[in-house]
N, C-alpha and C. Protein backbone atom coordinates (compact mmCIF):
# COMPACT_ATOMS: atom_id res chain seq x y z
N UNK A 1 0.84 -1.18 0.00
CA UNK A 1 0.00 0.00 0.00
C UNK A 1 0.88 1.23 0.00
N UNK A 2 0.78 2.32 -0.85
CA UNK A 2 1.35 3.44 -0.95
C UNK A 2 1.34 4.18 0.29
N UNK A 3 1.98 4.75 1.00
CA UNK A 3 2.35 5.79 1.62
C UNK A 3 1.43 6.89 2.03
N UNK A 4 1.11 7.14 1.08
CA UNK A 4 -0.23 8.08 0.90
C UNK A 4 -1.61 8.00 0.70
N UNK A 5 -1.73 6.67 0.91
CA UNK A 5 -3.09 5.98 0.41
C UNK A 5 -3.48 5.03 1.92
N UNK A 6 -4.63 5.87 2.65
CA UNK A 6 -5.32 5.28 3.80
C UNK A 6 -6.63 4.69 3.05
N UNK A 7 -6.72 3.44 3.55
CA UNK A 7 -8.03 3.15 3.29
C UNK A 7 -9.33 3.03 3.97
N UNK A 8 -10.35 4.03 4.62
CA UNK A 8 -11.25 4.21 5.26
C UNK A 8 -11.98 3.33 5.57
N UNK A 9 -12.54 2.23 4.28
CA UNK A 9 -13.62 1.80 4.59
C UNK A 9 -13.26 0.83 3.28
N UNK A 10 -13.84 -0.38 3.35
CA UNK A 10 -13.97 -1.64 2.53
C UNK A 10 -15.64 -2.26 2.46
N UNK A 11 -15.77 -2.20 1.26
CA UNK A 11 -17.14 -2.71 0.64
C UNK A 11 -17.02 -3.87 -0.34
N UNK A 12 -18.03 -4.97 -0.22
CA UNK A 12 -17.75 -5.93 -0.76
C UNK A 12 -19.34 -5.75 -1.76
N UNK A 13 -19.26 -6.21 -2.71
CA UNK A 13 -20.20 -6.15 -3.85
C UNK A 13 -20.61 -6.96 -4.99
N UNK A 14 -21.62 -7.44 -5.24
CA UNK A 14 -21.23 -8.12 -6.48
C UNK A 14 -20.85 -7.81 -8.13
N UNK A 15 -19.85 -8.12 -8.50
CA UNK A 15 -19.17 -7.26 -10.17
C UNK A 15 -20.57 -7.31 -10.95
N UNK A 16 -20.48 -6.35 -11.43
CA UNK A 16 -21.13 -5.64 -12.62
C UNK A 16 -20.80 -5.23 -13.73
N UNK A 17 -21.50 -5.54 -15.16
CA UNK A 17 -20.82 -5.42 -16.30
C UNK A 17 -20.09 -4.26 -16.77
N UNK A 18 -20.55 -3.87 -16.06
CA UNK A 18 -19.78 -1.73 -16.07
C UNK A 18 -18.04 -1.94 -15.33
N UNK A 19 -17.64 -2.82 -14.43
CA UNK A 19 -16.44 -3.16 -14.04
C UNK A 19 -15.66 -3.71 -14.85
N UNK A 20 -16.07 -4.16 -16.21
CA UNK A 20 -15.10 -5.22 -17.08
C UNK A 20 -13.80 -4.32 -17.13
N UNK A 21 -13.56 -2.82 -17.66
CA UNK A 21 -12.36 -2.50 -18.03
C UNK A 21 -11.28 -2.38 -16.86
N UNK A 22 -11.84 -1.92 -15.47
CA UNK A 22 -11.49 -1.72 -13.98
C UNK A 22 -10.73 -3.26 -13.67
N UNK A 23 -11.88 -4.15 -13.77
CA UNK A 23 -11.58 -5.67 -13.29
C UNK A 23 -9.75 -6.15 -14.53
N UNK A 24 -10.22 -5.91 -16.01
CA UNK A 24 -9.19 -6.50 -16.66
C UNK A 24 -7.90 -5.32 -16.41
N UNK A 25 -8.03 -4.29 -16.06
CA UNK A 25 -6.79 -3.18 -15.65
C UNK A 25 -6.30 -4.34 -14.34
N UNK A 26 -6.96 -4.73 -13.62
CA UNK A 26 -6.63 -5.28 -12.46
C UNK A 26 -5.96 -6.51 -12.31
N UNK A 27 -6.65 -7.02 -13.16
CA UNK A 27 -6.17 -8.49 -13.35
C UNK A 27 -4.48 -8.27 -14.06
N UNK A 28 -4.68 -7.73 -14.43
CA UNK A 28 -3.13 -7.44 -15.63
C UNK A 28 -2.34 -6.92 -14.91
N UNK A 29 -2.55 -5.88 -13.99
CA UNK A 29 -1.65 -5.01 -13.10
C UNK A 29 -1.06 -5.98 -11.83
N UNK A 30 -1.98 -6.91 -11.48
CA UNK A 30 -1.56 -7.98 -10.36
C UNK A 30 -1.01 -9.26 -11.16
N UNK A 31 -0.64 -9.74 -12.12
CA UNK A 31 -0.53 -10.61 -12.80
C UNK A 31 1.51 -10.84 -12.12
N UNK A 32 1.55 -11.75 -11.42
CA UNK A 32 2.46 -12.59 -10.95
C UNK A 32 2.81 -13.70 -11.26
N UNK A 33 4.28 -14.54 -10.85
CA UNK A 33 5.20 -15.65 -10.87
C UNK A 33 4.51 -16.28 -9.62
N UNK A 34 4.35 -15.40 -8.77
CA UNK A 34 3.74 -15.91 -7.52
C UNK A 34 2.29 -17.04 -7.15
N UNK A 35 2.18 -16.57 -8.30
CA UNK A 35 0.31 -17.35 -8.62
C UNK A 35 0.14 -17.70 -10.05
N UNK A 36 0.20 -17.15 -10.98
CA UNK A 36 0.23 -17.35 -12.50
C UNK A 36 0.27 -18.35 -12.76
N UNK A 37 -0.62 -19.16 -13.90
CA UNK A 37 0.21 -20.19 -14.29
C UNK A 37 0.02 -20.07 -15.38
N UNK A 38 -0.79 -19.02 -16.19
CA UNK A 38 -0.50 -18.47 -17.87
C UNK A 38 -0.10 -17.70 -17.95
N UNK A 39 0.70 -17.34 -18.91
CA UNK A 39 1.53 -16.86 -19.66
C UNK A 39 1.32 -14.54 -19.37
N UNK A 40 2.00 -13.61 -19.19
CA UNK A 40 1.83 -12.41 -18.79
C UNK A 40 1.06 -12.38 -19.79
N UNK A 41 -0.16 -11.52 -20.12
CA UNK A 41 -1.51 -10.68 -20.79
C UNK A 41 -0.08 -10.19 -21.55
N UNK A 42 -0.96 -10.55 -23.08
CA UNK A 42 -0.35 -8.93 -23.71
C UNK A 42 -1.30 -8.71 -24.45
N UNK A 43 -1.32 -7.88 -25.29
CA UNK A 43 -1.94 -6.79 -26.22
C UNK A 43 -2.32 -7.18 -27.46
N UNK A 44 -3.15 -7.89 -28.20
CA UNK A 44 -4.50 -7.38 -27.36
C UNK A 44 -4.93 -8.01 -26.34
N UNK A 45 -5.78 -7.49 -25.02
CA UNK A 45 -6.59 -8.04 -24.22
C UNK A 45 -7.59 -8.57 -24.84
N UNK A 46 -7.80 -10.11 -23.87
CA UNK A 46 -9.08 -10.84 -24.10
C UNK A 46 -10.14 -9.91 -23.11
N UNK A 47 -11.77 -10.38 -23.18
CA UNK A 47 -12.26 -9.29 -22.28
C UNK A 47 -11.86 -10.18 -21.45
N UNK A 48 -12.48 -9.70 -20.26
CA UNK A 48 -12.27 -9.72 -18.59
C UNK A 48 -13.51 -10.94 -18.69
N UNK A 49 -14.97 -10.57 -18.67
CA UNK A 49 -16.04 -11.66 -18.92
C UNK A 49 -16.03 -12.09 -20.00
N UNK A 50 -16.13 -13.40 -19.89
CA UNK A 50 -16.94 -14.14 -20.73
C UNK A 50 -17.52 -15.33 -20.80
N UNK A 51 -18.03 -16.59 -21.37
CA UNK A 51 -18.82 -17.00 -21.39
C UNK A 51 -18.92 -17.88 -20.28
N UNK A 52 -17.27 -18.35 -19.38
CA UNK A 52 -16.72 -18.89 -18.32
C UNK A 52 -16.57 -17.95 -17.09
N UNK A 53 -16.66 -16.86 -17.56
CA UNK A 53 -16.30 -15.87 -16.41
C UNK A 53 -17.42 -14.72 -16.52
N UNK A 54 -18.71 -14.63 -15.94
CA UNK A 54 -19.24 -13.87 -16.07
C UNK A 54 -19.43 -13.33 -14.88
N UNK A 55 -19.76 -11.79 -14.81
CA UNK A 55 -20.05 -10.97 -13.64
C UNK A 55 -20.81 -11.22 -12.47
N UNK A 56 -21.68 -12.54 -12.01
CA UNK A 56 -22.55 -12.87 -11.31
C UNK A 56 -21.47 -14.19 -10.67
N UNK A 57 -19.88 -14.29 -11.16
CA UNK A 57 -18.95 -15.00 -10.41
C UNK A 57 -18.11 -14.50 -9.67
N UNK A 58 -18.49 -13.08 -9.78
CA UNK A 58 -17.59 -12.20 -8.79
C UNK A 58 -18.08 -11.39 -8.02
N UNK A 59 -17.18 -11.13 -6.68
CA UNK A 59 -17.12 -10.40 -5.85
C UNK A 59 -16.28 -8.99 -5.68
N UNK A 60 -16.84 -7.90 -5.82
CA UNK A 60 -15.72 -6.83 -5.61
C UNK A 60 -15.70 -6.03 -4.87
N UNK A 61 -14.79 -5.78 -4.28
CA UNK A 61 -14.32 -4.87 -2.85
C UNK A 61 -14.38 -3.51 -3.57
N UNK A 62 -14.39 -2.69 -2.96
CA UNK A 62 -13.80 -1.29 -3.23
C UNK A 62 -13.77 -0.56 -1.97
N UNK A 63 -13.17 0.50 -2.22
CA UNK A 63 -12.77 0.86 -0.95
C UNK A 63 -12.33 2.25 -0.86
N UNK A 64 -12.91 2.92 -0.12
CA UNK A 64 -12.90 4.98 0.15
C UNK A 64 -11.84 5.00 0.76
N UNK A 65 -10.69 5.95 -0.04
CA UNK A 65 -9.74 6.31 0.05
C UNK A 65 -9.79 8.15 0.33
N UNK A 66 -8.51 8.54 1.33
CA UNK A 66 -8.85 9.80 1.74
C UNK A 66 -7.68 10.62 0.03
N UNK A 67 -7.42 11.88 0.20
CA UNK A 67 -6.88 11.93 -0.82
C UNK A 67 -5.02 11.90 -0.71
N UNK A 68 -5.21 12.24 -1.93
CA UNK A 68 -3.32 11.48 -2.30
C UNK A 68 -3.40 10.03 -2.61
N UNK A 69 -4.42 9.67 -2.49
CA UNK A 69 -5.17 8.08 -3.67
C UNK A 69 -4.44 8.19 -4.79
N UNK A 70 -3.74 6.94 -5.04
CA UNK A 70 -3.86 7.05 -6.48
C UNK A 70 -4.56 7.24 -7.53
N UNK A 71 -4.24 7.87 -8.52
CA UNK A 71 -4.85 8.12 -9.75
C UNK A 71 -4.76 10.04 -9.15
N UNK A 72 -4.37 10.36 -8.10
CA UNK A 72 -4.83 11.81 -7.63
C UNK A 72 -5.73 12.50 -6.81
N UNK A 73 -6.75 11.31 -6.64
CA UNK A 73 -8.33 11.64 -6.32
C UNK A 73 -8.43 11.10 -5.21
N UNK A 74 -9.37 11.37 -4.38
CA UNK A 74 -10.14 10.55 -3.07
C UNK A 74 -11.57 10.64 -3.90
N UNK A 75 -11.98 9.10 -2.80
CA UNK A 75 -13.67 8.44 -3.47
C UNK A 75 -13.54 7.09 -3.39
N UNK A 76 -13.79 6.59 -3.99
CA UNK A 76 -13.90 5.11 -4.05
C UNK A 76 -13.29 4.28 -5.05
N UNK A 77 -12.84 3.21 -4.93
CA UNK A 77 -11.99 2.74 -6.19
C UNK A 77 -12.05 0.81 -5.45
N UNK A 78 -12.03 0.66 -7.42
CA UNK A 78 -12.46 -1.18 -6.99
C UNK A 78 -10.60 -1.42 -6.33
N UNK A 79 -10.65 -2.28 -5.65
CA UNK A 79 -9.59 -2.48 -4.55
C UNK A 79 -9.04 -4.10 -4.66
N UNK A 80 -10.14 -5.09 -5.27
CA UNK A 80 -9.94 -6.09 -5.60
C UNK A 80 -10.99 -6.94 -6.04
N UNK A 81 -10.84 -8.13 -6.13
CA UNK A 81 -11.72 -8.98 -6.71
C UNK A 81 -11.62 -10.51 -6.14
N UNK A 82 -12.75 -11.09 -6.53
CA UNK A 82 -12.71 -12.58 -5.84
C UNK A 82 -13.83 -13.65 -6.72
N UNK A 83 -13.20 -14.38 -7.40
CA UNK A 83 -14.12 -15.29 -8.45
C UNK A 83 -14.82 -16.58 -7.60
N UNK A 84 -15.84 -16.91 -7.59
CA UNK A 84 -16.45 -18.01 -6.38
C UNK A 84 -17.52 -18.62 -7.61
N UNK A 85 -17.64 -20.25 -7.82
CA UNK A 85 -18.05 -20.75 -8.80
C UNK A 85 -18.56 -22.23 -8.09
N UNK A 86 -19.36 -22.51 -8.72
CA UNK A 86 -19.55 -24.35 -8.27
C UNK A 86 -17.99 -24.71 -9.19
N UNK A 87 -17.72 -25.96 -8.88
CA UNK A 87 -16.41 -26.64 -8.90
C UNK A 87 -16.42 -27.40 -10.90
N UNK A 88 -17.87 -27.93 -10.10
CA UNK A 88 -18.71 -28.98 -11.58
C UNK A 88 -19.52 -28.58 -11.78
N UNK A 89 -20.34 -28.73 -12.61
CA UNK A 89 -21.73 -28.81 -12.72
C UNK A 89 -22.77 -29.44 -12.50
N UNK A 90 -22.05 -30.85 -11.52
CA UNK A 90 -22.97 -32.21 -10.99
C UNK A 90 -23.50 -31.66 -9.94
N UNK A 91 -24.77 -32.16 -10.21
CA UNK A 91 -25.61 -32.37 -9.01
C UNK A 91 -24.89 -32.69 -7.60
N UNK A 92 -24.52 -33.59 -7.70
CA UNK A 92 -23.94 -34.16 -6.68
C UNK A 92 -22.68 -33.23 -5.94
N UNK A 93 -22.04 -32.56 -6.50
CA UNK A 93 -21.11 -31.37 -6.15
C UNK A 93 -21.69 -29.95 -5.78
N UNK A 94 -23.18 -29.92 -6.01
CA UNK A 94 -23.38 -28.54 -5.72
C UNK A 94 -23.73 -27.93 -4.26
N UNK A 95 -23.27 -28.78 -3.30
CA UNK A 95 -22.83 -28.34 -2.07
C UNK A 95 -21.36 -27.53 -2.10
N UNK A 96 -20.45 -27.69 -2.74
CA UNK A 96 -19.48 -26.78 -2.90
C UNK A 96 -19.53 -25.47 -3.84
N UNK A 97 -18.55 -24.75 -2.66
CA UNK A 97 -18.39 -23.44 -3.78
C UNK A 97 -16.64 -23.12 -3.94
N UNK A 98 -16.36 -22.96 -5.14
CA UNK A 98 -14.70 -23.06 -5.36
C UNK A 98 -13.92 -21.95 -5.57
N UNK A 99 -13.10 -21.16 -4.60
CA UNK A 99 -12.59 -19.88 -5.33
C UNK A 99 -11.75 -20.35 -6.17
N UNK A 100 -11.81 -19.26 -7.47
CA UNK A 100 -10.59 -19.56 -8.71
C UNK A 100 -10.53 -18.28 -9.28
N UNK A 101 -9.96 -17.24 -8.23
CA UNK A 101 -8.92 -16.18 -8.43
C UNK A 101 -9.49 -15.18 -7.57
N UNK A 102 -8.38 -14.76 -6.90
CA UNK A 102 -8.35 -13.32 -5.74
C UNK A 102 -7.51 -12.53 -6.69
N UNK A 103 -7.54 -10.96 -6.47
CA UNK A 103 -6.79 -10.29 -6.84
C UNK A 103 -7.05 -8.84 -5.77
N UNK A 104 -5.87 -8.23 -5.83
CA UNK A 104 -6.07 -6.76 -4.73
C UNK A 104 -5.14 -6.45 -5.07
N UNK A 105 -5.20 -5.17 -5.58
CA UNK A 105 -4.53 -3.92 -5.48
C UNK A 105 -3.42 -3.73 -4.65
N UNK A 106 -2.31 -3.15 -5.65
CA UNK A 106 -0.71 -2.67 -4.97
C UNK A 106 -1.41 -2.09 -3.83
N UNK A 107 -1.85 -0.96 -5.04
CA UNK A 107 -2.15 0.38 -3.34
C UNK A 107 -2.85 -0.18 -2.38
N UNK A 108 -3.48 -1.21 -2.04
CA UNK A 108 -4.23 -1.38 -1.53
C UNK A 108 -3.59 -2.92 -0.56
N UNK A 109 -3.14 -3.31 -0.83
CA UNK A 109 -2.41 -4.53 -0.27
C UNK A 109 -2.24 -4.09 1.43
N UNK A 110 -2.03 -5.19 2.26
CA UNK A 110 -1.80 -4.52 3.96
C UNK A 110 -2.55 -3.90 4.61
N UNK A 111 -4.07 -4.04 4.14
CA UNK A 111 -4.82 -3.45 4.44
C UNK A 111 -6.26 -4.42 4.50
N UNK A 112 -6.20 -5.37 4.75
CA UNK A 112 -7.06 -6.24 4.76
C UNK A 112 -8.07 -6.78 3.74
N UNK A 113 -7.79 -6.20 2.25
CA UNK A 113 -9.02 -6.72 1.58
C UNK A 113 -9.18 -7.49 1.24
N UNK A 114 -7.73 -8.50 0.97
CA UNK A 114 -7.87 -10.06 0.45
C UNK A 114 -8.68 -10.58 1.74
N UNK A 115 -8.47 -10.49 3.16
CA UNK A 115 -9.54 -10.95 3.61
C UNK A 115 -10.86 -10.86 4.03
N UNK A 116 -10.99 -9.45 3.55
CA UNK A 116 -12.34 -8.81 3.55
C UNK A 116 -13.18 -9.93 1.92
N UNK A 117 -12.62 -10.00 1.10
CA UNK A 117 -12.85 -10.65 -0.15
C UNK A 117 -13.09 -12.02 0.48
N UNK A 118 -12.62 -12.54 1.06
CA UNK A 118 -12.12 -13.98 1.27
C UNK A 118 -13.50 -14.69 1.94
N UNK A 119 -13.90 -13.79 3.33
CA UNK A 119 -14.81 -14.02 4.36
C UNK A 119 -16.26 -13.47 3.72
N UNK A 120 -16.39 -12.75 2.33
CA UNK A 120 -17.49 -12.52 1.74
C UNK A 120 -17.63 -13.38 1.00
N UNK A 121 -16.93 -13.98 0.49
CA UNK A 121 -16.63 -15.12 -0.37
C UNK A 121 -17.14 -16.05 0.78
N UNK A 122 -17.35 -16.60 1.76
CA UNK A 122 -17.98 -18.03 2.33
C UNK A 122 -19.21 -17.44 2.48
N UNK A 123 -19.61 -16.09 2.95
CA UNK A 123 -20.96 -15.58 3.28
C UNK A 123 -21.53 -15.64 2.51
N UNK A 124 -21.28 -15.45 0.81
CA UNK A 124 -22.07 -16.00 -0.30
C UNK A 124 -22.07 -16.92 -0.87
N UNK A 125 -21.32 -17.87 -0.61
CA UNK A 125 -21.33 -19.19 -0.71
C UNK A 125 -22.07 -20.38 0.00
N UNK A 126 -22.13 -19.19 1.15
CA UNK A 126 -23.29 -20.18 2.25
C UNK A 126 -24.83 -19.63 2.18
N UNK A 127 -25.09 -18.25 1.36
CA UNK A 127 -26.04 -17.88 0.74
C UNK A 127 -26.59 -18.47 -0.12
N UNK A 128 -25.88 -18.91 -1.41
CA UNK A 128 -25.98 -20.03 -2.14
C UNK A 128 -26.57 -21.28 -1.81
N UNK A 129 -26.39 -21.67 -0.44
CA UNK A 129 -26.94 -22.75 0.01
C UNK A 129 -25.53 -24.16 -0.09
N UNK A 130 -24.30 -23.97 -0.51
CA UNK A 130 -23.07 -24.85 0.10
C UNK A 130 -22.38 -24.69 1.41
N UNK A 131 -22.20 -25.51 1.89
CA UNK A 131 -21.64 -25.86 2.84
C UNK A 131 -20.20 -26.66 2.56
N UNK A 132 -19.49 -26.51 1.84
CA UNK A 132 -18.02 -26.38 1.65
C UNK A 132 -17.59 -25.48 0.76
N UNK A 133 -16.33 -24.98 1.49
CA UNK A 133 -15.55 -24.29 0.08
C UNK A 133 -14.13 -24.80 -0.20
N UNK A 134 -13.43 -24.44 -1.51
CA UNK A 134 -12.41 -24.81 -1.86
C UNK A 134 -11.33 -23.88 -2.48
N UNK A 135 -10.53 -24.32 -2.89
CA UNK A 135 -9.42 -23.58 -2.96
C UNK A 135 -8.28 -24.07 -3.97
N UNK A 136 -7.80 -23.58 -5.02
CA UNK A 136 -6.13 -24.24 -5.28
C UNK A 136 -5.15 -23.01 -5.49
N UNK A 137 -3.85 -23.58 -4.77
CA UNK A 137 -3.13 -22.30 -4.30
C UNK A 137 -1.44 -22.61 -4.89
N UNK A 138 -1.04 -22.37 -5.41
CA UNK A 138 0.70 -22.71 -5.85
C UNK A 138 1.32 -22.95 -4.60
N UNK A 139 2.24 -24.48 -4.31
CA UNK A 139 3.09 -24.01 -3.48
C UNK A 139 3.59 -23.10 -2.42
N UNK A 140 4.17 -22.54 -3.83
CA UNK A 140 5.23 -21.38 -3.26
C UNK A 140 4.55 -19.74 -2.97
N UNK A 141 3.47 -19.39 -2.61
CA UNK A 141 2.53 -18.58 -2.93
C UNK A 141 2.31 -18.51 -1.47
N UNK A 142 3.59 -18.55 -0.53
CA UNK A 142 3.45 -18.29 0.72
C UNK A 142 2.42 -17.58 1.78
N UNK A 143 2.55 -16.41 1.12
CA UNK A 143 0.98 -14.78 1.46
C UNK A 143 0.00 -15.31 1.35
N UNK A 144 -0.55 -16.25 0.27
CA UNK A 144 -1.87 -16.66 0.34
C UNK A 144 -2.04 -17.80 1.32
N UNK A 145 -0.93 -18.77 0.71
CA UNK A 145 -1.49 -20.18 1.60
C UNK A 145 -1.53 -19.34 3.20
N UNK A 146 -1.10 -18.27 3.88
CA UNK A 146 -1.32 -18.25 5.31
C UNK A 146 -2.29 -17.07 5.33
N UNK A 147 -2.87 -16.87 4.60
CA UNK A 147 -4.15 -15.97 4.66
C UNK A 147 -5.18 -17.40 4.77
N UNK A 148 -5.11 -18.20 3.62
CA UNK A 148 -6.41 -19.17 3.87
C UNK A 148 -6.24 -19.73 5.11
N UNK A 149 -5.21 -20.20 5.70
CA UNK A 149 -5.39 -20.99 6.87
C UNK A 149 -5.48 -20.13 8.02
N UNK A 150 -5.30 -18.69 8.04
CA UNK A 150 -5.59 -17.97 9.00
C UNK A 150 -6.96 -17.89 8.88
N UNK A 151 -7.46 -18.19 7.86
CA UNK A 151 -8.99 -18.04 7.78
C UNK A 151 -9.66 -19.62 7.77
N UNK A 152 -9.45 -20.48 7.95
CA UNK A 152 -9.38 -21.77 8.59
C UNK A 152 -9.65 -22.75 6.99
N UNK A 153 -9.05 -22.67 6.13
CA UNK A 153 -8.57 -23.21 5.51
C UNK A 153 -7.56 -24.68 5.51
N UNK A 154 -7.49 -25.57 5.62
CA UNK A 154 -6.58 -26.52 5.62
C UNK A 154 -5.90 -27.55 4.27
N UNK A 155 -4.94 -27.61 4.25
CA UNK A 155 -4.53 -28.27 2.95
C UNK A 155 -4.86 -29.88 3.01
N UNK A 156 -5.59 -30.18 2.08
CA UNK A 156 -6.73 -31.30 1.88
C UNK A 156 -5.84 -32.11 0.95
N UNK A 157 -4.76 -31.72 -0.19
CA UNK A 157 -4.62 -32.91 -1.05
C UNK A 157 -2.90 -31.52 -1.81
N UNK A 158 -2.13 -32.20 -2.42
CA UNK A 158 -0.57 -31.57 -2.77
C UNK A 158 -0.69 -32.51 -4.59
N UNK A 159 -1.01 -32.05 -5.11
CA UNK A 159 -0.42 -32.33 -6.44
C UNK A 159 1.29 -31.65 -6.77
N UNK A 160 2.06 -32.93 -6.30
CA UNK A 160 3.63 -32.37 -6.22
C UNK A 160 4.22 -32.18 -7.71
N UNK A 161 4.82 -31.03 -7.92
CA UNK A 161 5.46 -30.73 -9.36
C UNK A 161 4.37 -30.56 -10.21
N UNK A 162 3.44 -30.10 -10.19
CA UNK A 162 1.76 -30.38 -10.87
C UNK A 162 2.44 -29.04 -11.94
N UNK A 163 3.13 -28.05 -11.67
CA UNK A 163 3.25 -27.12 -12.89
C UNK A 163 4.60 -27.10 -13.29
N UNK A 164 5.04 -27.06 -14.10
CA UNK A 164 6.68 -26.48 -14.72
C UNK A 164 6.88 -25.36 -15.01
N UNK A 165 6.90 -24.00 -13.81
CA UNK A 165 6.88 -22.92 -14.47
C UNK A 165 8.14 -22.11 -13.99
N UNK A 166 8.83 -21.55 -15.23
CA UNK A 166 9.81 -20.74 -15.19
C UNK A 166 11.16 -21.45 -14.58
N UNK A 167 11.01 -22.34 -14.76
CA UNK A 167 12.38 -23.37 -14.98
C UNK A 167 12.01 -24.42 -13.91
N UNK A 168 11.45 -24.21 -13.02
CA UNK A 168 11.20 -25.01 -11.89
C UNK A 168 10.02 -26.10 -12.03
N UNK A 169 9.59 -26.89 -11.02
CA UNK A 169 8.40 -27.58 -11.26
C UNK A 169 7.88 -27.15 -9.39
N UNK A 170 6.62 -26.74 -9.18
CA UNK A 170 6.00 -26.10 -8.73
C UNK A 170 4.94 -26.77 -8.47
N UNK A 171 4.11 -27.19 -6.72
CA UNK A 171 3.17 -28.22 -6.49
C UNK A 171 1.74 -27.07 -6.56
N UNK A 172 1.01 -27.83 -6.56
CA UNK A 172 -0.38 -27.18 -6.68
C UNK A 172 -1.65 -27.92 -5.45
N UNK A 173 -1.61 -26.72 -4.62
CA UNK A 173 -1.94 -27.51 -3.08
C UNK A 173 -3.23 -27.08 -3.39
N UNK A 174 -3.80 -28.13 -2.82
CA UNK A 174 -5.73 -28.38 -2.70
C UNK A 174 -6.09 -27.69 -0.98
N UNK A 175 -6.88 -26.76 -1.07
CA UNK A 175 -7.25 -26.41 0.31
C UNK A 175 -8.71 -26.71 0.57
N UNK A 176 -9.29 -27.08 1.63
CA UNK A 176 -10.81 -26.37 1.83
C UNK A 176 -11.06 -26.54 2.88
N UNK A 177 -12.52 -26.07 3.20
CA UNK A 177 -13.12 -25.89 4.56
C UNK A 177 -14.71 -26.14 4.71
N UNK A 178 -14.96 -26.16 5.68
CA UNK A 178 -16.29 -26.33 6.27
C UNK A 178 -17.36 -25.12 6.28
N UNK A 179 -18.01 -24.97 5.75
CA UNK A 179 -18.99 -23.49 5.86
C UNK A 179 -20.04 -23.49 7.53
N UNK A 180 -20.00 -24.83 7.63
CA UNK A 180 -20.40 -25.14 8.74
C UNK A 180 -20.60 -23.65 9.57
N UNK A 181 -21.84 -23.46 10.92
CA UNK A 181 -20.98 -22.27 11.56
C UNK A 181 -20.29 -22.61 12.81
């Protein structure tokens, strides 16, 4: 989080088709080694939604900033995002709900919204009517794996070497939890 950038207040929301250019600025601007496992965005951009990813799979934070905000301004600004999906489409699976992608803001990082995202993410998942959620997290993706388990997350299953990325081979850890209350 910048220096100059307090964040007042955190709102969680559901994305709206008016967020596509905000959401794909975002996605591209957070795009890491740390989590990635395709290739950096380039030019042209695919959209942000589509027929797999539509706006009624996301969650978005935003969050009132005083001024010296980036961009110049104080007001409100999307802060991050959180994709929450059934896993399958079986019957039989639709007690689960699966995150498959967090994202938050430089400026905004250290400031709680990945878990402001995270804990709205089970509240609508248990809205939904599931009672488990899930998770897959890289390895080496330290920051996250101890955000989920601070949020009671536990690692359920290790697909070891599951990626080959950037010279290395890289496990792909299975997390989940109980929605239970």
């Amino acid at each position: 989080m910048s220096a100059t950038t307090t964040l007042h207040s955190v709102s969680v929301r559901p994305a709206l088709s008016a967020d596509e250019e905000a959401l794909g600025e975002l996605d591209r601007s957070t795009w890491s080694t740390l989590h990635a496992v395709m290739p950096r965005p380039r030019p042209p951009y695919d959209p942000f939604f589509d027929e797999r990813h539509r706006p009624g799979d996301f969650l978005v934070a935003e969050a009132a900033t005083e001024a010296g905000a980036p961009a110049g301004s104080s007001g409100t600004r999307i802060a991050g995002y959180i994709r929450l999906v059934p896993p399958t489409p079986l019957a039989c699976n639709a007690h689960v709900r699966q995150i498959q992608g967090l994202a938050v803001a430089a400026w905004a990082r250290g400031a709680g919204v990945g878990r402001t995202l995270l804990r709205a993410a089970c509240a609508e998942a248990r809205r939904q009517g599931a009672n488990r959620i899930t998770l897959r997290v890289l390895g080496h993706n330290t920051p996250a794996r101890a955000l989920y388990a601070s949020e009671g997350f536990a690692v359920e299953g290790v697909l070891s070497g599951e990626f080959f990325l950037h010279g290395r081979y890289v496990d792909d850890v299975l997390m989940g939890r109980s929605l239970a209350p």
